[in-house]
Protein backbone atom coordinates (compact mmCIF):
# COMPACT_ATOMS: atom_id res chain seq x y z
CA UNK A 1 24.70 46.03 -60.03
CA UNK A 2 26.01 47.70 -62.95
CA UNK A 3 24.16 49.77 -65.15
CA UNK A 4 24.92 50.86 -68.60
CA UNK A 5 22.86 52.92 -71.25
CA UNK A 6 21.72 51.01 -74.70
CA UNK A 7 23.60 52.75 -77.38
CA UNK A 8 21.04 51.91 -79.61
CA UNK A 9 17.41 51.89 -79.82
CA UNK A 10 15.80 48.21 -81.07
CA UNK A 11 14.66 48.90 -84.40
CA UNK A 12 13.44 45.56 -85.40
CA UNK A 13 12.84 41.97 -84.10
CA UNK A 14 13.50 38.30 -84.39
CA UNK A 15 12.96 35.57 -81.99
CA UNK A 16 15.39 33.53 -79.67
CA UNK A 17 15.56 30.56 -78.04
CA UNK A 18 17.39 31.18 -74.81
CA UNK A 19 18.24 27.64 -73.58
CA UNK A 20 20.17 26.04 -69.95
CA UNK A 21 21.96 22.78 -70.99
CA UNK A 22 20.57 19.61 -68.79
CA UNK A 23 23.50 18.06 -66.83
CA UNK A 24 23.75 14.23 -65.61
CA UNK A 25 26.00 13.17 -63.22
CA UNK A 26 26.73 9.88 -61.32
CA UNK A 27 25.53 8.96 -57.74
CA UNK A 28 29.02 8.30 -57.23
CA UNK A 29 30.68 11.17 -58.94
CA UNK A 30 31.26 14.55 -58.99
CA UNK A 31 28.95 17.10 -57.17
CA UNK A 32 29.86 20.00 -59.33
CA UNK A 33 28.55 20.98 -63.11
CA UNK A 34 28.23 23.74 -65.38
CA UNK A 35 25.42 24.82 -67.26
CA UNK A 36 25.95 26.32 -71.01
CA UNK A 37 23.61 29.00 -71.41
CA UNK A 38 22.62 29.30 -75.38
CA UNK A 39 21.35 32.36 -77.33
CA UNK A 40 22.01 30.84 -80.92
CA UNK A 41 23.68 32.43 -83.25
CA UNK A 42 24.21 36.14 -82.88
CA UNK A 43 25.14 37.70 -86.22
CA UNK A 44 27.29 41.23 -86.41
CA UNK A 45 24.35 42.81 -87.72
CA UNK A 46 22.46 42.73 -84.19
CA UNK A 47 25.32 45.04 -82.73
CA UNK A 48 24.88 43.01 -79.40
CA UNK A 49 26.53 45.36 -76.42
CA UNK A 50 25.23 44.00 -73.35
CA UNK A 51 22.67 41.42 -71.62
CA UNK A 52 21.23 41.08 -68.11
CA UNK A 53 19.90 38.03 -66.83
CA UNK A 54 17.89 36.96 -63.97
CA UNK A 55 18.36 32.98 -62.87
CA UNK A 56 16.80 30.46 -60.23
CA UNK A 57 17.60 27.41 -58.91
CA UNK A 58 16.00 24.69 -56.64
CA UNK A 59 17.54 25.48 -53.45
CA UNK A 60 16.18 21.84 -52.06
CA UNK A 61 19.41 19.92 -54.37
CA UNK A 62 21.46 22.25 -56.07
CA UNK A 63 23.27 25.85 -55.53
CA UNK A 64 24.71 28.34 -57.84
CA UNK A 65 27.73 29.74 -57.84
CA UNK A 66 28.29 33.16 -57.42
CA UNK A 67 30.36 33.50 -60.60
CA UNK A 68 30.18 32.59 -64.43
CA UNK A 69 32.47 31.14 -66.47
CA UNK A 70 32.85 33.17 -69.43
CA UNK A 71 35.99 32.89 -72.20
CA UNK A 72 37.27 32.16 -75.66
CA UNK A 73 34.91 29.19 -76.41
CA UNK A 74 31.57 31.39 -75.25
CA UNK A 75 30.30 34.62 -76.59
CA UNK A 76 30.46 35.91 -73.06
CA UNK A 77 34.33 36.05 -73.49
CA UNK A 78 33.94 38.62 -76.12
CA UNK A 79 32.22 41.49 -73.56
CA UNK A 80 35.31 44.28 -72.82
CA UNK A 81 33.99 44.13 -69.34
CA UNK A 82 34.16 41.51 -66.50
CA UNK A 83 31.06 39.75 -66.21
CA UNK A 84 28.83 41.82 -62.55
CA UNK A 85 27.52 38.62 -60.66
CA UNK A 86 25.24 38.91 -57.40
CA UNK A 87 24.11 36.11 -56.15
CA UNK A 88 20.76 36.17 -53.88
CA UNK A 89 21.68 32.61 -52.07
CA UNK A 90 18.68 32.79 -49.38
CA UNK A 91 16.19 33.13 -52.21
CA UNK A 92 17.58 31.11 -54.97
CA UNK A 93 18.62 34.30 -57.36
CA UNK A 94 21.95 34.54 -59.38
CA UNK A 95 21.45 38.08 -61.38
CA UNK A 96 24.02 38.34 -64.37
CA UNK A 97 25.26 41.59 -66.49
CA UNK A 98 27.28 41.64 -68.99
CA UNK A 99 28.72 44.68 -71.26
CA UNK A 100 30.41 45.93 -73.92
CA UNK A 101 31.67 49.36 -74.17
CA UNK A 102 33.67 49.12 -77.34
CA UNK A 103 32.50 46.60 -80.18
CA UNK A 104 29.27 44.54 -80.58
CA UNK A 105 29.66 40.74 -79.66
CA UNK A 106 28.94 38.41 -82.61
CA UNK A 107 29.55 34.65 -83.29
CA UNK A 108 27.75 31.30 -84.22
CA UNK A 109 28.37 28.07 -81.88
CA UNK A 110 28.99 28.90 -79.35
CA UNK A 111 27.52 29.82 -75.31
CA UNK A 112 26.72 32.96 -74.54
CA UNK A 113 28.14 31.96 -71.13
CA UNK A 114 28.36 28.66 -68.78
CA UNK A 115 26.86 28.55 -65.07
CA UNK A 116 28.52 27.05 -62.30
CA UNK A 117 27.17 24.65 -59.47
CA UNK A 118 26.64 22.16 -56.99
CA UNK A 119 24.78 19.15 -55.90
CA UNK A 120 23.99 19.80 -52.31
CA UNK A 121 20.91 17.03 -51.54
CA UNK A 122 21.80 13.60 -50.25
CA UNK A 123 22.78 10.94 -53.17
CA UNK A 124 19.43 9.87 -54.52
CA UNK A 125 18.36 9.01 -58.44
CA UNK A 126 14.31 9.92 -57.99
CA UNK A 127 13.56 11.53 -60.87
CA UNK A 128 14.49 15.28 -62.12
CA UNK A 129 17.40 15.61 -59.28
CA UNK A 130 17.20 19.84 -59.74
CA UNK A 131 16.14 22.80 -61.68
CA UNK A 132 17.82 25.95 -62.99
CA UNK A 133 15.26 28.41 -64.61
CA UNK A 134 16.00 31.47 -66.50
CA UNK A 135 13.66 34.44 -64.59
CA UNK A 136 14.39 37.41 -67.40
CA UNK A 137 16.32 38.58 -69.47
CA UNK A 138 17.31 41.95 -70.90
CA UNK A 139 19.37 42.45 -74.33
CA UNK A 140 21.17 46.11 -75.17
CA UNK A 141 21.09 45.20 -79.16
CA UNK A 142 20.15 46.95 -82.25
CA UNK A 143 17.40 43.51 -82.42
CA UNK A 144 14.57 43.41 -80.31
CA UNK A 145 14.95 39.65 -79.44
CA UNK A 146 10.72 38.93 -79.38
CA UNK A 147 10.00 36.28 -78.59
CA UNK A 148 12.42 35.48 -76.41
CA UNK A 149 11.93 32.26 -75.42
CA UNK A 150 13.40 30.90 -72.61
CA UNK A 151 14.03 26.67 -71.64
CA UNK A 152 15.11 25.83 -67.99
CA UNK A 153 17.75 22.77 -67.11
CA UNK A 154 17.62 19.81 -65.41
CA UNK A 155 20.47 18.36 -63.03
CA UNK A 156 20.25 14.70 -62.67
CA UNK A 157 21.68 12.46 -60.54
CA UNK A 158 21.47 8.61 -61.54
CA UNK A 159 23.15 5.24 -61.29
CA UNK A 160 25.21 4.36 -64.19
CA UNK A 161 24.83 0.87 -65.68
CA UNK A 162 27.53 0.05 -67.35
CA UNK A 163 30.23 -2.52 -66.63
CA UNK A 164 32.55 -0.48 -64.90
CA UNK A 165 29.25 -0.15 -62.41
CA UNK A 166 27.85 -3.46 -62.45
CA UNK A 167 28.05 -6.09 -59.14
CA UNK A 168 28.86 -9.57 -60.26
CA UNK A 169 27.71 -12.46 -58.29
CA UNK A 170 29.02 -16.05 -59.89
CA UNK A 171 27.73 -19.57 -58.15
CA UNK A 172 29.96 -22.50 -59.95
CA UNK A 173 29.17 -25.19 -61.15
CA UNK A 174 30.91 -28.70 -59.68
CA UNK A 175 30.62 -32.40 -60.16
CA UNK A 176 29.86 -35.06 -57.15
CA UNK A 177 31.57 -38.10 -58.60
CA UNK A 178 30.35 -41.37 -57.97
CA UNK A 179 32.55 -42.97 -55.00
CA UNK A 180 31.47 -39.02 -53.40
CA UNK A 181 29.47 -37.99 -51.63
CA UNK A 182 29.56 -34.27 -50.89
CA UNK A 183 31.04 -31.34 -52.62
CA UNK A 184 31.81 -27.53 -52.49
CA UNK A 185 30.16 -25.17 -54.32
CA UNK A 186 31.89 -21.73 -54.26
CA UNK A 187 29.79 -18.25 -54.11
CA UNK A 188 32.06 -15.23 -55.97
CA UNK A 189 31.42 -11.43 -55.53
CA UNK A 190 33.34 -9.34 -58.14
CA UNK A 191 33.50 -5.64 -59.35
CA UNK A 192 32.42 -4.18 -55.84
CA UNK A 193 35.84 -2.39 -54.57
CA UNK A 194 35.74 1.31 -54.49
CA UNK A 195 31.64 1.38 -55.20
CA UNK A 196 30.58 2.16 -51.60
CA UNK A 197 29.39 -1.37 -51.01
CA UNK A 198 28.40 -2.29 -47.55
CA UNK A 199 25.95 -4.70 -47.40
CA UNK A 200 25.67 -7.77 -49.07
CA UNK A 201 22.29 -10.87 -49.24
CA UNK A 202 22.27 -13.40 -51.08
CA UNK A 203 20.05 -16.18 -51.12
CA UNK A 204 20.69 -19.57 -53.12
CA UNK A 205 18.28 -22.13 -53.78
CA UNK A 206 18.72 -26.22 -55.27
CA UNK A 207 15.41 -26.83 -56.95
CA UNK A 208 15.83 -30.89 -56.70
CA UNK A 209 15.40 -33.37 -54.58
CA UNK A 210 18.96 -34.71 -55.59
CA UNK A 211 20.80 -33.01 -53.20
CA UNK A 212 20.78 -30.79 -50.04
CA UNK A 213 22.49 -27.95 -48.45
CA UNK A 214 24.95 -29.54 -45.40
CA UNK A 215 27.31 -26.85 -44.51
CA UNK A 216 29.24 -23.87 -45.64
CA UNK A 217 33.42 -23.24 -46.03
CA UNK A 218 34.00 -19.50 -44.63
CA UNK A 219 38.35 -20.32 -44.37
CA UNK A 220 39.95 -17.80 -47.16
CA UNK A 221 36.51 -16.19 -48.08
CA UNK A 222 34.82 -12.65 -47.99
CA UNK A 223 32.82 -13.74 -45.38
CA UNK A 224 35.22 -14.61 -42.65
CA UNK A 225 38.35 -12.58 -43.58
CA UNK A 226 36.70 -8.84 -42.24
CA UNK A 227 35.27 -8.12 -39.45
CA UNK A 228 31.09 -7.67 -40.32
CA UNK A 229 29.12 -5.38 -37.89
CA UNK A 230 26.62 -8.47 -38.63
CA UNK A 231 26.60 -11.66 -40.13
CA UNK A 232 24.65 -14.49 -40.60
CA UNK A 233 24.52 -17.97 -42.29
CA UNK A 234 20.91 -19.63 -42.54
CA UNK A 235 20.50 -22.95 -44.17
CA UNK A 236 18.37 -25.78 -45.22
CA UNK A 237 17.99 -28.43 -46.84
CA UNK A 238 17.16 -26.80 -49.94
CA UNK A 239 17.83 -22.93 -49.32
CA UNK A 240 20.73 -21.14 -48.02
CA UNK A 241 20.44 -17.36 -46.91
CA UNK A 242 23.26 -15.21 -46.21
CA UNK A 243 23.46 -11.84 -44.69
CA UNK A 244 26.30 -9.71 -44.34
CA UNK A 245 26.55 -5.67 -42.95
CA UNK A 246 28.82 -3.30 -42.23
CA UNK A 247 29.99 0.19 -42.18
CA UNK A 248 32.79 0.40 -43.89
CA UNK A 249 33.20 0.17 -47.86
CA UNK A 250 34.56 -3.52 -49.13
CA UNK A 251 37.86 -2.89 -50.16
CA UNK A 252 38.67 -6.94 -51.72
CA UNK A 253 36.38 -8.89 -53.87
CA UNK A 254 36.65 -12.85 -54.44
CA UNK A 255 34.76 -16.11 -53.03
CA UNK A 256 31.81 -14.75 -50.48
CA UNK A 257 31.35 -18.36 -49.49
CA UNK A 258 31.71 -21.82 -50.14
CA UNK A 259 28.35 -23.93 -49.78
CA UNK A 260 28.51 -27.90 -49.43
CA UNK A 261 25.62 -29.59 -51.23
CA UNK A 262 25.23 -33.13 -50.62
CA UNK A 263 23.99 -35.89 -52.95
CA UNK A 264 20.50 -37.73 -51.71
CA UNK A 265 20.35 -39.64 -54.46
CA UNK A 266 22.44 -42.63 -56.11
CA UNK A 267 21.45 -41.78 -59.59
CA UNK A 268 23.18 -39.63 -62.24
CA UNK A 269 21.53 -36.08 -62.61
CA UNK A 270 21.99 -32.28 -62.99
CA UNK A 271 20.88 -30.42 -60.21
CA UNK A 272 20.68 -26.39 -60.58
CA UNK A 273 21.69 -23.85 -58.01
CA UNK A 274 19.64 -20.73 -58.38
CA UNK A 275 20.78 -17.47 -56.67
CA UNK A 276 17.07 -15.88 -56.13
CA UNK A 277 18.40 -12.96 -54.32
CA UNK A 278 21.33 -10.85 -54.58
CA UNK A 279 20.96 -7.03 -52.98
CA UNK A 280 23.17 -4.42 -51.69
CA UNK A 281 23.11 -1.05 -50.06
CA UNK A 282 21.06 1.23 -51.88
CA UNK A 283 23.43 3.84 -51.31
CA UNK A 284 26.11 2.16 -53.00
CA UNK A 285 27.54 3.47 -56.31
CA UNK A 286 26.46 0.50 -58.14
CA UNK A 287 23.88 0.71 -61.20
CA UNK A 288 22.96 -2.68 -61.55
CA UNK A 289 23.71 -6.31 -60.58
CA UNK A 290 23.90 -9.55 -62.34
CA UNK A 291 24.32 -12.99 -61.36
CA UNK A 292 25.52 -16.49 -62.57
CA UNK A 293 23.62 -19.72 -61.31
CA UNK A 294 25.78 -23.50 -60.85
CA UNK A 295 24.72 -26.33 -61.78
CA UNK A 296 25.22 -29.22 -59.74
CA UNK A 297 26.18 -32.39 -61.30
CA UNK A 298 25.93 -36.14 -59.96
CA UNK A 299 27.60 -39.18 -62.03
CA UNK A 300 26.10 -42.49 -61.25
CA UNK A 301 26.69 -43.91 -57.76
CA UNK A 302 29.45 -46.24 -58.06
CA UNK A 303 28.08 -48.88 -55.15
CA UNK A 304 28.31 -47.95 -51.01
CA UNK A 305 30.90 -50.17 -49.27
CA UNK A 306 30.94 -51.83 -46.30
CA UNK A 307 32.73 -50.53 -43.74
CA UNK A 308 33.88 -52.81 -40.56
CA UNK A 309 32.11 -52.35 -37.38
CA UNK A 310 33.45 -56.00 -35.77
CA UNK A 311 34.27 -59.45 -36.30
CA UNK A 312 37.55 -61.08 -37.52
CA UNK A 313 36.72 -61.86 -41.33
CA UNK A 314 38.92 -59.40 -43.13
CA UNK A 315 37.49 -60.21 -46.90
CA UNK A 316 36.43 -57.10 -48.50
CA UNK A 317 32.82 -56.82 -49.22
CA UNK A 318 31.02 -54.43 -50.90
CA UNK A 319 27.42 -53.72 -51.30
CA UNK A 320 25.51 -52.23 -54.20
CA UNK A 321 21.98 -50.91 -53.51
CA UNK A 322 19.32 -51.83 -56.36
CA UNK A 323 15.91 -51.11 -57.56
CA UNK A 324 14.90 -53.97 -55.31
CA UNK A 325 17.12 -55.75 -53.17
CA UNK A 326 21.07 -55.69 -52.72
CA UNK A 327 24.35 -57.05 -54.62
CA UNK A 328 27.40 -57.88 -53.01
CA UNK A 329 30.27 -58.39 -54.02
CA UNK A 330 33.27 -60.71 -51.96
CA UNK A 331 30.71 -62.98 -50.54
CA UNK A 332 32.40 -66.38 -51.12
CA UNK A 333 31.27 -69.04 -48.57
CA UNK A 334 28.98 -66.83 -47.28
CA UNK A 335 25.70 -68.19 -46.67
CA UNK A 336 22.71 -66.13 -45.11
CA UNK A 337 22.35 -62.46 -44.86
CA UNK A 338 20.51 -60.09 -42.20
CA UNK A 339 20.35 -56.29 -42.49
CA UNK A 340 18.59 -53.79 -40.06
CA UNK A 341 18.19 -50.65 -39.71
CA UNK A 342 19.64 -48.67 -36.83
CA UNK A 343 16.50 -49.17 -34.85
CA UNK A 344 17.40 -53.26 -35.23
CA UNK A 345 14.37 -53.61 -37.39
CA UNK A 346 14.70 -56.82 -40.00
CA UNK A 347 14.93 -55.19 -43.15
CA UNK A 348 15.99 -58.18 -45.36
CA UNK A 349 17.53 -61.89 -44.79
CA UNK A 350 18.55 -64.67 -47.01
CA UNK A 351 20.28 -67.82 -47.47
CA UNK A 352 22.38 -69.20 -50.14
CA UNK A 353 23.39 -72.76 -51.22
CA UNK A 354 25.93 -71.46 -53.76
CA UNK A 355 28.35 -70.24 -51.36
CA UNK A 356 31.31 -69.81 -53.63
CA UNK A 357 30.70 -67.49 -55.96
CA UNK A 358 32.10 -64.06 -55.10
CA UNK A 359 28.94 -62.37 -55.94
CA UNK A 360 25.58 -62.80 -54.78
CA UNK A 361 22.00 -60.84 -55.20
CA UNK A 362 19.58 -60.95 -52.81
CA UNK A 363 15.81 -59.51 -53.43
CA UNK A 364 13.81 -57.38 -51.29
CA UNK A 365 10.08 -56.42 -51.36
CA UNK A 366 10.72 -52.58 -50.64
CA UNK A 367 12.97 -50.30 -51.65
CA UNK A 368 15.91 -49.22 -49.14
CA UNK A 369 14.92 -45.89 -47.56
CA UNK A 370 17.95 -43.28 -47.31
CA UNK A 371 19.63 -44.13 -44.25
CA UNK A 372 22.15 -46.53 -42.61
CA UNK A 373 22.28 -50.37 -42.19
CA UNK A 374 23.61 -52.72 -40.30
CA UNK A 375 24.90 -55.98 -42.49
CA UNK A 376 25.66 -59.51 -40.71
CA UNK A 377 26.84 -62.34 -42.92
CA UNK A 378 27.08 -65.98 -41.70
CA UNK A 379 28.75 -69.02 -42.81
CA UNK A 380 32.27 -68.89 -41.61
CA UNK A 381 33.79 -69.28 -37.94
CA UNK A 382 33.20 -65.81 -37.29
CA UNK A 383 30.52 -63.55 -38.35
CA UNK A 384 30.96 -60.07 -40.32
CA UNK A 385 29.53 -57.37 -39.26
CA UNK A 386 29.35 -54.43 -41.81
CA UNK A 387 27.30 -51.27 -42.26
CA UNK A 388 26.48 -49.17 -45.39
CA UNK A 389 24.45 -45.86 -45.97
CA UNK A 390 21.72 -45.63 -48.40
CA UNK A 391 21.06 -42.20 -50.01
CA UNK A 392 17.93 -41.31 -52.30
């Protein structure tokens, strides 16, 4: 260490406040930061010629450097002689002297000098992340600097929030028309390249009875164009779960998935999609997430229509489920009606005299269930067989 001998004796005092600048950095960023160490003002008058310093740090998240940075914008720069740095590392000491054989140091606004470190702990955001402390400190002045108080700093690690570091998860919104009856509704991940993101669940919910989860689309999506340690698709009728892991950052962002909701109902309605959970790896260098729910619209049913099964009656019929009972439409000189279910139970029969008008509505005492039905109509040479799904 170097020594040197006060030139003069303190002949009066005045207090200080001898302060370490608190650092913040990102989870995600750099690991190094300085530290501006602060003696206020320092006025010509104190004939300031030298300073010694004693530091410690929290050797559980942070080290010191074993140098300081001291130029033109601190009062450190202004010392004739090269700042004497020893660094204790197995105990946590930095010890700092400073000297001026020549002129006093004097100046307002400045540093007296900066520190230099590292973040050496794992990437977490609990809390205070580190401490720097300020042990002692001498002052060769013509001011006895009493009290000299002294204010530790505080390294922090934490997530940043803004948009640059915000996850994006967008469910659309789509309309089932009313001769359809499926459609796809497409899951979107955005702003998630380059943030260490790994992992990815998501879990999306229909809070209706209008319509049900059937299937997903995976061709051209996140989910099927890398190669996942893990994945997995769960659904049901009303919830869909989705779990994807791996070990290697996602480099693309775009459609996760594509889900296909299915109507249950003939009606007109507005169904939503809620995404209830959306989570990624907690070591990613994301700061928050925010999602979008769809909304699921379904225009009025337009009528189900017959489709063939056998018999040689090519007419085109089609059937319209009602409240109670059916209408069909292309019926001329068609005269009784049976339908059944796919079991062959009698659902509903009829007979008509009126067997040449193209339309004709027959009443039931129950509603239709969801489900298929078989259709035979009578009254020319050959019977037609038709069938036609019910959904509720």
């Amino acid at each position: 260490m170097m020594l040197w001998s006060p030139g003069v004796r303190a002949q009066s005092q005045r207090e200080v406040r001898m302060t370490l600048d608190s650092v913040t950095r990102n989870v995600c960023g750099s690991k190094t930061f300085q530290l501006a160490l602060r003696i206020g003002d320092v006025p010509l008058s104190d004939s300031l010629y030298g300073a010694r310093i004693v530091l410690s740090w929290d050797r559980t998240t942070i080290e010191l450097e074993d140098f300081v940075v001291a130029g033109s914008t601190t009062l450190g720069g202004q010392f004739s002689q090269v700042p004497v740095v020893y660094r204790d590392r197995p105990n946590g000491i930095l010890y700092v002297e400073l000297a001026s054989l020549n002129s006093p140091v004097a100046g307002s606004g400045k540093p007296l000098l900066f520190i230099q470190g590292r973040i050496t702990a794992p990437d977490t955001v609990d809390g205070g992340y580190g401490w720097v402390d300020i042990v002692s400190a001498e002052f060769t002045s013509s001011v006895q600097y009493n009290p000299l108080l002294r204010f530790p700093a505080l390294v922090r690690v934490v997530r940043d929030t803004t948009a640059a570091y915000t996850g994006i998860l967008r469910a659309d919104s789509v309309v089932i028309g009313g001769s359809e009856d499926t459609a796809a509704i497409t899951l979107r991940l955005d702003n998630v390249v380059g943030r260490r993101v790994r992992e990815v669940h998501v879990e999306a919910v229909v809070e209706d009875e209008g319509v049900r989860f059937s299937d997903t689309l995976t061709a051209a999506t996140l989910y099927s164009d890398r190669s996942w340690v893990s994945r997995s698709v769960e659904i049901k009728d009303d919830t869909v779960r989705i779990d994807l892991v791996d070990t290697t950052d996602l480099a693309t962002a775009g459609d996760l998935i594509r889900l296909i909701v299915q109507r249950t109902t003939d009606s007109a309605t507005a169904v939503p999609l809620r995404l209830t959970r959306f989570t990624i790896n907690g070591n990613s260098c994301l700061g928050k997430l925010t999602w979008n729910d769809g909304l699921i619209t379904l225009e009025k049913r337009e009528g189900n229509v017959g489709v063939d099964l056998e018999g040689g009656y090519t007419a085109s019929v089609r059937v319209v489920v009602e409240e109670q009972g059916l209408r069909l439409y292309g019926v001329a000189g068609i005269s009784s009606i049976e339908v059944r279910n796919l079991e062959g139970r009698l659902v509903l029969s009829g007979e008509r005299q009126d067997k040449e008008n193209e339309e004709w509505r027959v009443g039931s005492d129950r509603n239709f269930a969801s489900g298929t039905y078989l259709i035979l109509l009578r009254g020319h040479a050959e019977a037609i067989y038709r069938k036609f799904r019910v959904l509720r």
